[in-house]
N, C-alpha and C. Protein backbone atom coordinates (compact mmCIF):
# COMPACT_ATOMS: atom_id res chain seq x y z
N UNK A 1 80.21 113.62 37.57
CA UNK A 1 81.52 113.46 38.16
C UNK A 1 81.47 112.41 39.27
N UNK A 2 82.48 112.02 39.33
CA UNK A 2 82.51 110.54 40.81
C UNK A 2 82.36 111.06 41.98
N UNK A 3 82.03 110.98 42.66
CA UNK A 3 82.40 111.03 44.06
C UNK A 3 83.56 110.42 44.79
N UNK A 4 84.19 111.62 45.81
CA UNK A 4 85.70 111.46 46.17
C UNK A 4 85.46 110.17 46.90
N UNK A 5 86.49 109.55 47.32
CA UNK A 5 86.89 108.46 48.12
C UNK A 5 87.37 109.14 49.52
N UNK A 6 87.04 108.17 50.37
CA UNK A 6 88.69 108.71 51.95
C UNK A 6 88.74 107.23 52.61
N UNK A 7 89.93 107.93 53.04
CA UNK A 7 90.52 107.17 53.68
C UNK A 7 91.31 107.33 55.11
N UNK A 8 91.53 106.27 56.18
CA UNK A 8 92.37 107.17 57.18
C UNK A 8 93.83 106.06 57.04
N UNK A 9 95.21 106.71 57.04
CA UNK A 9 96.34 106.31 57.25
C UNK A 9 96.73 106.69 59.15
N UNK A 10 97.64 105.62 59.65
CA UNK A 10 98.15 105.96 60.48
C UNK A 10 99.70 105.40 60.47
N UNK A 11 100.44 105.82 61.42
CA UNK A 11 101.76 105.34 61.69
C UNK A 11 102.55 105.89 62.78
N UNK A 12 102.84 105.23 63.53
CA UNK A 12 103.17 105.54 65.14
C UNK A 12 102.12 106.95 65.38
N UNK A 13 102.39 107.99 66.22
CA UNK A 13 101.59 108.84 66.76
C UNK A 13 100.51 109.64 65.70
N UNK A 14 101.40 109.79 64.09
CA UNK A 14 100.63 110.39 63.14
C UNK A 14 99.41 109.71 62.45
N UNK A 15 98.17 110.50 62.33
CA UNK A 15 97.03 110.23 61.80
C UNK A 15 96.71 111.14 60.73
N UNK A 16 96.24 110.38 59.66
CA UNK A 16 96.24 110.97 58.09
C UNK A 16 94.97 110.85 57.76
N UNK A 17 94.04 112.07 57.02
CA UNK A 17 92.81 111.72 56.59
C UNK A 17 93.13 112.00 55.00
N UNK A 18 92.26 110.97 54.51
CA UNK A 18 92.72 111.50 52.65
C UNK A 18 91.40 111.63 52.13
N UNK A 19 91.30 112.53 51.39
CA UNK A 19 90.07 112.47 50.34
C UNK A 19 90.47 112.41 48.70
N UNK A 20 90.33 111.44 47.98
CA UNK A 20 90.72 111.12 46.70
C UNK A 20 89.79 111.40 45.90
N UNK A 21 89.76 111.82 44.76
CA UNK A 21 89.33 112.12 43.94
C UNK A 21 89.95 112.54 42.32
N UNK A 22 89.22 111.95 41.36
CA UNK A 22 89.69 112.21 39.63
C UNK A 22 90.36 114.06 39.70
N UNK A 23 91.28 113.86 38.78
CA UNK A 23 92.08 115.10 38.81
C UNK A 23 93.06 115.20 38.02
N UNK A 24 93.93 116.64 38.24
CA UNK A 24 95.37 116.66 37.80
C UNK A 24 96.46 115.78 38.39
N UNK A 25 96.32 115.59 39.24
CA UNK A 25 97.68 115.16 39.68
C UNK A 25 98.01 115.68 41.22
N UNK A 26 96.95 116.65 41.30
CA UNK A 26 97.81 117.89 42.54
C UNK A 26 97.15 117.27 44.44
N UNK A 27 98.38 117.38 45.06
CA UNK A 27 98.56 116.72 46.11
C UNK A 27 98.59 117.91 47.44
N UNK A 28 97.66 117.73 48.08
CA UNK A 28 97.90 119.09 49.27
C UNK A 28 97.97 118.13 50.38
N UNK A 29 98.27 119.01 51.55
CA UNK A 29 98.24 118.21 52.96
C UNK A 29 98.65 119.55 53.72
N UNK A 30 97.52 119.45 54.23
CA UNK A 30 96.83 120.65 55.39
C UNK A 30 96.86 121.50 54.49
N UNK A 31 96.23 122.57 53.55
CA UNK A 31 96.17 123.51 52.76
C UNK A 31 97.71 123.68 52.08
N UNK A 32 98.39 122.97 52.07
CA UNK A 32 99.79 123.26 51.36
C UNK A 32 100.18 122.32 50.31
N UNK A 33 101.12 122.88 49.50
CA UNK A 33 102.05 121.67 48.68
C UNK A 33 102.63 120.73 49.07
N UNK A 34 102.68 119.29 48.87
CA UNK A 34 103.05 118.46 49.21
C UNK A 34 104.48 118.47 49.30
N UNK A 35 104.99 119.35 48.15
CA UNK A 35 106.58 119.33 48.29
C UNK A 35 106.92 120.66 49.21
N UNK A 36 106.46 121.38 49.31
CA UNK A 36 106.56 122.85 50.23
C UNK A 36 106.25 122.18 51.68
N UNK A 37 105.25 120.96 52.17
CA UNK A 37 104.92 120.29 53.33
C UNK A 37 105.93 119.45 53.90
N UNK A 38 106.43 119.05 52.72
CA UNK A 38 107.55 117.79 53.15
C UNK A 38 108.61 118.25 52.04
N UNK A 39 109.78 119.34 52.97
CA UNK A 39 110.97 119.86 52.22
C UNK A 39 111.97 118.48 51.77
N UNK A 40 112.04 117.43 51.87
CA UNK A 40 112.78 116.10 52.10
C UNK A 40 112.29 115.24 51.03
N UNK A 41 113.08 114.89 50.04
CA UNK A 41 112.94 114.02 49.06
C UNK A 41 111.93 113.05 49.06
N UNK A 42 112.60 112.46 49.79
CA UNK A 42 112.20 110.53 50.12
C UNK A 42 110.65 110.69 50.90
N UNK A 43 110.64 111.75 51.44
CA UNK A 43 109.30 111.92 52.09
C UNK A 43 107.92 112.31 51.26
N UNK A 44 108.50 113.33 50.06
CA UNK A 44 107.83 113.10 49.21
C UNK A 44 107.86 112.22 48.48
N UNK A 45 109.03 111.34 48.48
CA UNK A 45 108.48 109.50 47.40
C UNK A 45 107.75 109.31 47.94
N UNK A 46 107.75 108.88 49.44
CA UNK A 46 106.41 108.07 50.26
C UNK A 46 105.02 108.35 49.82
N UNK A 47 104.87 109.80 49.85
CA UNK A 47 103.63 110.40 49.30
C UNK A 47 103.10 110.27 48.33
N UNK A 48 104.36 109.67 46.95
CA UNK A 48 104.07 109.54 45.63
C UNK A 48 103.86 108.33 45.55
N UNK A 49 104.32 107.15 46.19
CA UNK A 49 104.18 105.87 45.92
C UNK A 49 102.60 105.24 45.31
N UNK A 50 102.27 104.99 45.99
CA UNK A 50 101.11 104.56 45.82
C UNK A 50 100.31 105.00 44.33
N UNK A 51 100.46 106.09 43.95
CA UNK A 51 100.19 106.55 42.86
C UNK A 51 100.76 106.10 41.61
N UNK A 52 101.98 106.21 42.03
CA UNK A 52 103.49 105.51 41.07
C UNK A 52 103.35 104.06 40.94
N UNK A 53 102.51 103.12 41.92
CA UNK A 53 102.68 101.18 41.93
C UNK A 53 101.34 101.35 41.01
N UNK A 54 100.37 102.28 40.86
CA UNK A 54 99.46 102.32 39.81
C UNK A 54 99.34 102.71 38.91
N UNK A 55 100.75 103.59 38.16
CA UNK A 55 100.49 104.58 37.06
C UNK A 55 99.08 105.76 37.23
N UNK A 56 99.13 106.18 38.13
CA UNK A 56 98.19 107.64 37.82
C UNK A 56 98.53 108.52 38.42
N UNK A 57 99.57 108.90 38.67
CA UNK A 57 100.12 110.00 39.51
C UNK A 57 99.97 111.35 39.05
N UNK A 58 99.19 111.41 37.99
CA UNK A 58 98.60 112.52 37.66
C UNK A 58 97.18 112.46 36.84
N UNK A 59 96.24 111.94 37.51
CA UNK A 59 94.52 111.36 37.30
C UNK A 59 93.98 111.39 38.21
N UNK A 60 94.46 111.75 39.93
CA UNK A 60 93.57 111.82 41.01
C UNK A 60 94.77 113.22 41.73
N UNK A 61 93.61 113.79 42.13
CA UNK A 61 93.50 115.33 43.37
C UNK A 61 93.37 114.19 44.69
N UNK A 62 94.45 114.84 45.68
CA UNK A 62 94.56 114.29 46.45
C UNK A 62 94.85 115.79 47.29
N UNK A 63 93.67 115.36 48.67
CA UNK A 63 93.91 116.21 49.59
C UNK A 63 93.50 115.27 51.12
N UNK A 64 94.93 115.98 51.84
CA UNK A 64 95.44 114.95 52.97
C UNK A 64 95.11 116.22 54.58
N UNK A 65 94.80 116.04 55.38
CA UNK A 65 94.39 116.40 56.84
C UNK A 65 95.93 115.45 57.50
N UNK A 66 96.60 116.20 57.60
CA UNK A 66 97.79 115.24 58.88
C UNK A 66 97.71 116.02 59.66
N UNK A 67 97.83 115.12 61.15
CA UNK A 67 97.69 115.71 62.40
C UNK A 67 98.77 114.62 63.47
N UNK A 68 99.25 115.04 64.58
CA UNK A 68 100.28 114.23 65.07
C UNK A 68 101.14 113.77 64.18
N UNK A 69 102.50 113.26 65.41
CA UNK A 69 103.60 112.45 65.05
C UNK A 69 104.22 113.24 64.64
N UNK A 70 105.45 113.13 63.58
CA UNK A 70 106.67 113.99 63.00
C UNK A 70 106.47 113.82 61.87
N UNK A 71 107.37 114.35 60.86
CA UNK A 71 107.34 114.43 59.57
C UNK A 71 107.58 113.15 58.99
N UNK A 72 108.03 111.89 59.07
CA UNK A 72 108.31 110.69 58.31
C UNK A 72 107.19 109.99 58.77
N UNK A 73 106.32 110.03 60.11
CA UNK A 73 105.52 109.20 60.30
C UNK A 73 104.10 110.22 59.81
N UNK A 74 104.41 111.13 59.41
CA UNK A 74 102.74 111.75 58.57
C UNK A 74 103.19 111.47 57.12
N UNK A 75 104.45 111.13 56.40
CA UNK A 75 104.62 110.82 55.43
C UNK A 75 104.01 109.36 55.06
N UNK A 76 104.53 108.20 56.16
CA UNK A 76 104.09 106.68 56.19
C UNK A 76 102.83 107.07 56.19
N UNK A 77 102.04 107.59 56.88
CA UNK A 77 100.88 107.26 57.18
C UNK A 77 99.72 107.85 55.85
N UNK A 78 100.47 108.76 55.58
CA UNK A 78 99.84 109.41 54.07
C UNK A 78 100.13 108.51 52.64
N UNK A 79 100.81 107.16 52.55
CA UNK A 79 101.19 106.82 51.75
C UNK A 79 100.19 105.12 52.09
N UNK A 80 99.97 104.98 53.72
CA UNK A 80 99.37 103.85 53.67
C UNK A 80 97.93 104.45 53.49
N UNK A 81 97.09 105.49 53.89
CA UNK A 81 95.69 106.09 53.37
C UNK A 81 95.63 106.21 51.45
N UNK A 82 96.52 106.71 51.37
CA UNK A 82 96.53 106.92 49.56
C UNK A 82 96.20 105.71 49.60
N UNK A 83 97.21 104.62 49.26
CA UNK A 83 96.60 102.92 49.48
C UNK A 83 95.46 103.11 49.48
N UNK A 84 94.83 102.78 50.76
CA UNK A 84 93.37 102.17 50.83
C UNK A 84 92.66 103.03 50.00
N UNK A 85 92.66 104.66 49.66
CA UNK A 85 91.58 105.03 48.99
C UNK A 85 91.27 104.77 47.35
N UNK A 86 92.85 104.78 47.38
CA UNK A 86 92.53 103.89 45.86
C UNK A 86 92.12 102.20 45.66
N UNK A 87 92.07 101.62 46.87
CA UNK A 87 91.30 100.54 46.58
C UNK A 87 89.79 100.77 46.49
N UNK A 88 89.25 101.58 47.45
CA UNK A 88 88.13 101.82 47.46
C UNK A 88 87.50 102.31 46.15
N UNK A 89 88.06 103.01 45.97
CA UNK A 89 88.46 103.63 44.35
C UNK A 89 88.03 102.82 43.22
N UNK A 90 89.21 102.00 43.16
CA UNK A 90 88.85 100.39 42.09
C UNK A 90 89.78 99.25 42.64
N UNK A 91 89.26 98.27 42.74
CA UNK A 91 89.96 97.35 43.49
C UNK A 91 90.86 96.76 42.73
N UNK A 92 90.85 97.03 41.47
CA UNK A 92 91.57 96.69 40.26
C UNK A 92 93.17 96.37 40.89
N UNK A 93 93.31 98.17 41.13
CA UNK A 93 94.58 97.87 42.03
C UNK A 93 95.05 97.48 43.40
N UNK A 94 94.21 96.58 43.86
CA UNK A 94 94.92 96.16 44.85
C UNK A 94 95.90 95.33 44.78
N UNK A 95 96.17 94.08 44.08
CA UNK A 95 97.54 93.40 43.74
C UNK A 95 98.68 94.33 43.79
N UNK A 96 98.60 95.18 42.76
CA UNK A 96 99.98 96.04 42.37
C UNK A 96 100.26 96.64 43.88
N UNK A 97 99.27 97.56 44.32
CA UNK A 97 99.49 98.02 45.96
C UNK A 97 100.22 97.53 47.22
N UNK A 98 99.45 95.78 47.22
CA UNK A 98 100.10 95.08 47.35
C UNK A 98 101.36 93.91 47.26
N UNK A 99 101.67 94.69 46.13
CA UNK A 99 103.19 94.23 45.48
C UNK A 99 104.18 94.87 46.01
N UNK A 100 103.82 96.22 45.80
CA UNK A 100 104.72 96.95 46.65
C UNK A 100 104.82 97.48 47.63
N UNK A 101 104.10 96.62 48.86
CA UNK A 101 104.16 96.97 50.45
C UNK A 101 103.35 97.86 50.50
N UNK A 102 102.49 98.43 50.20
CA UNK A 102 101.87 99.83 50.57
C UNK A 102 100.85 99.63 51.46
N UNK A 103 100.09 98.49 51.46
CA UNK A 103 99.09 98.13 52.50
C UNK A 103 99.14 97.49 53.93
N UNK A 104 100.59 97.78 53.90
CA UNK A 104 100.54 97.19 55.56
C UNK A 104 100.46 98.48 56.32
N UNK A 105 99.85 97.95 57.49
CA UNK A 105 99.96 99.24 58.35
C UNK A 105 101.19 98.75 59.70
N UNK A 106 102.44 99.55 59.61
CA UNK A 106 103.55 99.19 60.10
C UNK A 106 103.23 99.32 61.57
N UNK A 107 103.05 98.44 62.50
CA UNK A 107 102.70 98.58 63.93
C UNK A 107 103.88 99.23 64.89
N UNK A 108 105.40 99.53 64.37
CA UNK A 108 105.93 99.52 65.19
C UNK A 108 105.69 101.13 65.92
N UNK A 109 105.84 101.30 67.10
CA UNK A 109 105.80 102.56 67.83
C UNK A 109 106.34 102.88 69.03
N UNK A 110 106.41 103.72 69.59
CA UNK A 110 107.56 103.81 70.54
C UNK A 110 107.38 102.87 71.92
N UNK A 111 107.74 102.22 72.60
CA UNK A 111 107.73 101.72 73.28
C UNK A 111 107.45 102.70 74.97
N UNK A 112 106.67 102.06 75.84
CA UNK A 112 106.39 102.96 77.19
C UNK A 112 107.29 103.13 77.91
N UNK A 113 107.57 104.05 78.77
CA UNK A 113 108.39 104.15 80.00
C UNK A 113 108.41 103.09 81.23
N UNK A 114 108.86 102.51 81.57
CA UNK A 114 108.72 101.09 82.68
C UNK A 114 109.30 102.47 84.39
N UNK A 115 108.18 102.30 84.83
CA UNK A 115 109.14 102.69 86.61
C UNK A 115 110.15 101.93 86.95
N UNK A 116 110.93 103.31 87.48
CA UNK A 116 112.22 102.64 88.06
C UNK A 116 113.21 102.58 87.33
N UNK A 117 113.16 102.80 85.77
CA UNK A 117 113.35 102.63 84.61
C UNK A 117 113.86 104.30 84.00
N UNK A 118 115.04 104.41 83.51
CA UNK A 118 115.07 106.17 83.26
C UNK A 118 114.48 105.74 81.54
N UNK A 119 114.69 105.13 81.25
CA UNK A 119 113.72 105.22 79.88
C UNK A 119 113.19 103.44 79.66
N UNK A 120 112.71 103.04 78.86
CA UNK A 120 111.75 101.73 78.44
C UNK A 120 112.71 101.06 78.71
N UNK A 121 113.97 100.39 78.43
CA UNK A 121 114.76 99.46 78.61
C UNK A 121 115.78 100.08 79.30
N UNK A 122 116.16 101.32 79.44
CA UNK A 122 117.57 102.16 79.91
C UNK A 122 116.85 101.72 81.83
N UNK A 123 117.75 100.85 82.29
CA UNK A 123 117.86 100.90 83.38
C UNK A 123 118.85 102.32 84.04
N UNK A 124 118.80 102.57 86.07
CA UNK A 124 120.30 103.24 86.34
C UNK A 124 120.91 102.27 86.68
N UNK A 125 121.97 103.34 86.63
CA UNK A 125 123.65 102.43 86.29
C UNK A 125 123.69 102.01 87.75
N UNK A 126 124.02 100.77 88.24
CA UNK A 126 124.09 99.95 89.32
C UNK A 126 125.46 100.33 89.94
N UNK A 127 125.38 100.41 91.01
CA UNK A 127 126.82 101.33 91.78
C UNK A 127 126.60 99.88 93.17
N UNK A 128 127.75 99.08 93.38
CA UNK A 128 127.67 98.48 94.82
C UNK A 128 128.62 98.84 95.84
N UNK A 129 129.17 100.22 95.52
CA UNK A 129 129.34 101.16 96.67
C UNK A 129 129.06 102.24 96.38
């Protein structure tokens, strides 16, 4: 039998560990169902993608460790780890992966609090009496 692959996904605060491996099809993250984990459609596309830009969405066991962030950014971040482990996997697919965006790792994240400042850009309201 092969030996699994991993990988780590991130995206703003959430961090994703994946371990890939030949299989049914079946997808956990933290001991649960992927669709019981992520009640939200589109959150489970994210999860499926990567699988779906390769045709094998049911030929690799996929089990995911998410920790931090919220539910859409452990979704991103589980969809950019799937990515890389299937390159590691076979590099075959990296084009297709990369056809369909899956390998970027999206930098954007919340921006800091500035002093003086009630939030990052939210100045207070200026009163000249």
């Amino acid at each position: 039998m092969e030996k699994q692959k991993n990988a780590v996904g991130r995206r703003k605060e959430a961090v994703t560990r994946i371990w890939l491996s030949r299989g049914t099809g079946k997808i956990t993250i933290n001991d649960k169902d992927y669709k019981e984990y992520f009640s939200l459609v589109y959150l489970q596309n994210q999860v499926e993608m990567p699988l779906k830009a390769v045709q094998s969405l049911d030929k690799f066991d996929v089990k995911i460790n998410a920790a931090g962030g919220g539910m859409k950014g452990q979704a991103e971040a589980a969809k950019l780890g799937i990515g890389r482990a299937l390159i590691e996997l076979n590099a075959e697919f990296r084009p297709a992966l990369k056809a369909a965006g899956i390998l970027k790792r999206d930098p954007r994240s919340v921006e800091r609090k500035k002093f003086g400042h009630k939030k990052a850009r939210r100045s207070y309201q200026f009163s000249k009496r």
